[in-house]
Protein backbone atom coordinates (compact mmCIF):
# COMPACT_ATOMS: atom_id res chain seq x y z
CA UNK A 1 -5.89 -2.45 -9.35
CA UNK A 2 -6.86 -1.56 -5.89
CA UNK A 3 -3.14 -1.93 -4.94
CA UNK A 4 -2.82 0.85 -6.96
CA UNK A 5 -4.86 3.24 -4.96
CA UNK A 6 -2.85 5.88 -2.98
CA UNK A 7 -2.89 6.54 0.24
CA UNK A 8 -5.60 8.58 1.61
CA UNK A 9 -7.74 8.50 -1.70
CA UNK A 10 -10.77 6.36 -2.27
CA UNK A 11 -12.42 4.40 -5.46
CA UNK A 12 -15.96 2.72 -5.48
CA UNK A 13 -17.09 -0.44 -6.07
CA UNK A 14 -19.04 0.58 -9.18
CA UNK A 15 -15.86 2.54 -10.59
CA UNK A 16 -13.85 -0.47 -10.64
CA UNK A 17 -16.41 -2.78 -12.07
CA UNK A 18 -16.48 0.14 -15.12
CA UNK A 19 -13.29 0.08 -15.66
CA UNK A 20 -13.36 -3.69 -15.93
CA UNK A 21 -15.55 -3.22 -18.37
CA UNK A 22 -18.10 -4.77 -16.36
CA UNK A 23 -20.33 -2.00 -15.03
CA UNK A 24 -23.02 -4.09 -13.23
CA UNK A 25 -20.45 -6.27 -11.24
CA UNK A 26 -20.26 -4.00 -8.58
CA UNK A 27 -21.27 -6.63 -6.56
CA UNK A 28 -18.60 -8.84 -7.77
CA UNK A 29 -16.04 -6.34 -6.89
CA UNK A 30 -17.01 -6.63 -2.99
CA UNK A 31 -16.81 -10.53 -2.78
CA UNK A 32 -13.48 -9.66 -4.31
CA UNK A 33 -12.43 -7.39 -1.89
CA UNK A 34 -13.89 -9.63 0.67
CA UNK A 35 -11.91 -12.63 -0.27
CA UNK A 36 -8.71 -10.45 -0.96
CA UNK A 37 -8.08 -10.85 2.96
CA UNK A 38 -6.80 -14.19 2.32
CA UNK A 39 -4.32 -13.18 0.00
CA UNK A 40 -0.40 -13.21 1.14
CA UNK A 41 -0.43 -9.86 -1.08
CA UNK A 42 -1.77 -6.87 1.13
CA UNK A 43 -4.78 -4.85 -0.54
CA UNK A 44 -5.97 -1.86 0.47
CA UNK A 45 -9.46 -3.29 0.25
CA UNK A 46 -10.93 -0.38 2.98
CA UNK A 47 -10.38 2.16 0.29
CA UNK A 48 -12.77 0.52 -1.80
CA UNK A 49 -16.31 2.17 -0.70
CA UNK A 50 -19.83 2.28 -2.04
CA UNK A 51 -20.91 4.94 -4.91
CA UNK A 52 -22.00 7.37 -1.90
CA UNK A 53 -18.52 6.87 0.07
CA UNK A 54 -20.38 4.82 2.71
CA UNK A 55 -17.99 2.08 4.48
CA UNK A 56 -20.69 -0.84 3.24
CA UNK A 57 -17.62 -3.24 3.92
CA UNK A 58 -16.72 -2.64 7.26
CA UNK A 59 -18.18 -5.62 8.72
CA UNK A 60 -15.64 -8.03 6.93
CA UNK A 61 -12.74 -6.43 8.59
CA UNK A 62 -11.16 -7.57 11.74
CA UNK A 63 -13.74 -5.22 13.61
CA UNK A 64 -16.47 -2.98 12.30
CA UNK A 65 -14.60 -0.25 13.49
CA UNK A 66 -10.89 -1.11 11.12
CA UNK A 67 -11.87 0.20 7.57
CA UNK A 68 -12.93 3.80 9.56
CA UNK A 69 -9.61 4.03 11.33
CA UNK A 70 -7.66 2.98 8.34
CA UNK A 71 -9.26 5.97 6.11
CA UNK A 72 -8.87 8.12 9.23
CA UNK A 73 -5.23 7.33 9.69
CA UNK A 74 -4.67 8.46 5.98
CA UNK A 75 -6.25 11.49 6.67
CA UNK A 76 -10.01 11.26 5.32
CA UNK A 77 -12.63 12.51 7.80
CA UNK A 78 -15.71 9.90 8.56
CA UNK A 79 -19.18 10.28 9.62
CA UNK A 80 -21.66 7.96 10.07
CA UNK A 81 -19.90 5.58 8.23
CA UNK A 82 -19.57 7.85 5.01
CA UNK A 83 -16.16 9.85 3.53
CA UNK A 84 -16.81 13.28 4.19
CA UNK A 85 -16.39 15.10 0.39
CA UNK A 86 -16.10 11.90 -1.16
CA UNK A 87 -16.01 13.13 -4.79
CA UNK A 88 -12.65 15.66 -3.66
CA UNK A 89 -11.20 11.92 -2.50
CA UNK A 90 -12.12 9.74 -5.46
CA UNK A 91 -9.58 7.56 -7.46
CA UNK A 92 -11.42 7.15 -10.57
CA UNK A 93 -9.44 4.22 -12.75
CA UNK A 94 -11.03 4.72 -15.92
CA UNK A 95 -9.30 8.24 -15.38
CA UNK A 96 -6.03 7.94 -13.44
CA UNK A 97 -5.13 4.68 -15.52
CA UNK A 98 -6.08 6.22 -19.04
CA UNK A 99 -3.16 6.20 -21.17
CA UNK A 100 -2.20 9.05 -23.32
């Protein structure tokens, strides 16, 4: 799912783990974005953020600084660690996957 993301848009932890149907496994969705780096399959994991937009993963990228020049590079604007107009930026899957 996270592959599906676009490019310079963002999702939370929490909206995946919804959309799952598993709305308390936020958690769950960060070890999973944690051990996606070992995958041969690249995943956008830095556009997966916490429900506030702050960059709560940063630290398991190759520095702490990565996941902030990633979003940067695709155009979002960072302070202190937190997507600046987050909501405007959000991927929600429950909404851009529904099917009609």
């Amino acid at each position: 799912m996270v592959q599906l993301i676009p490019s310079g848009r963002v999702t939370s932890y929490g909206a995946i783990a919804r959309y799952l149907s598993s709305g308390k496994s936020a958690r769950m969705v960060g070890w999973a974005m944690h051990a996606s780096f070992s995958h041969d399959t690249y995943v956008p994991a830095h556009r997966v953020l916490n429900a506030q937009g702050l960059l709560t993963g940063k630290m398991h990228f190759e520095t702490p600084f990565t996941m902030k020049e990633l979003l940067e590079k695709e155009g979002l604007t960072i302070k202190k660690d937190q997507v600046q107009g987050f909501a405007q930026y959000l991927w929600d899957p429950a909404i851009e996957l529904s099917i009609e």
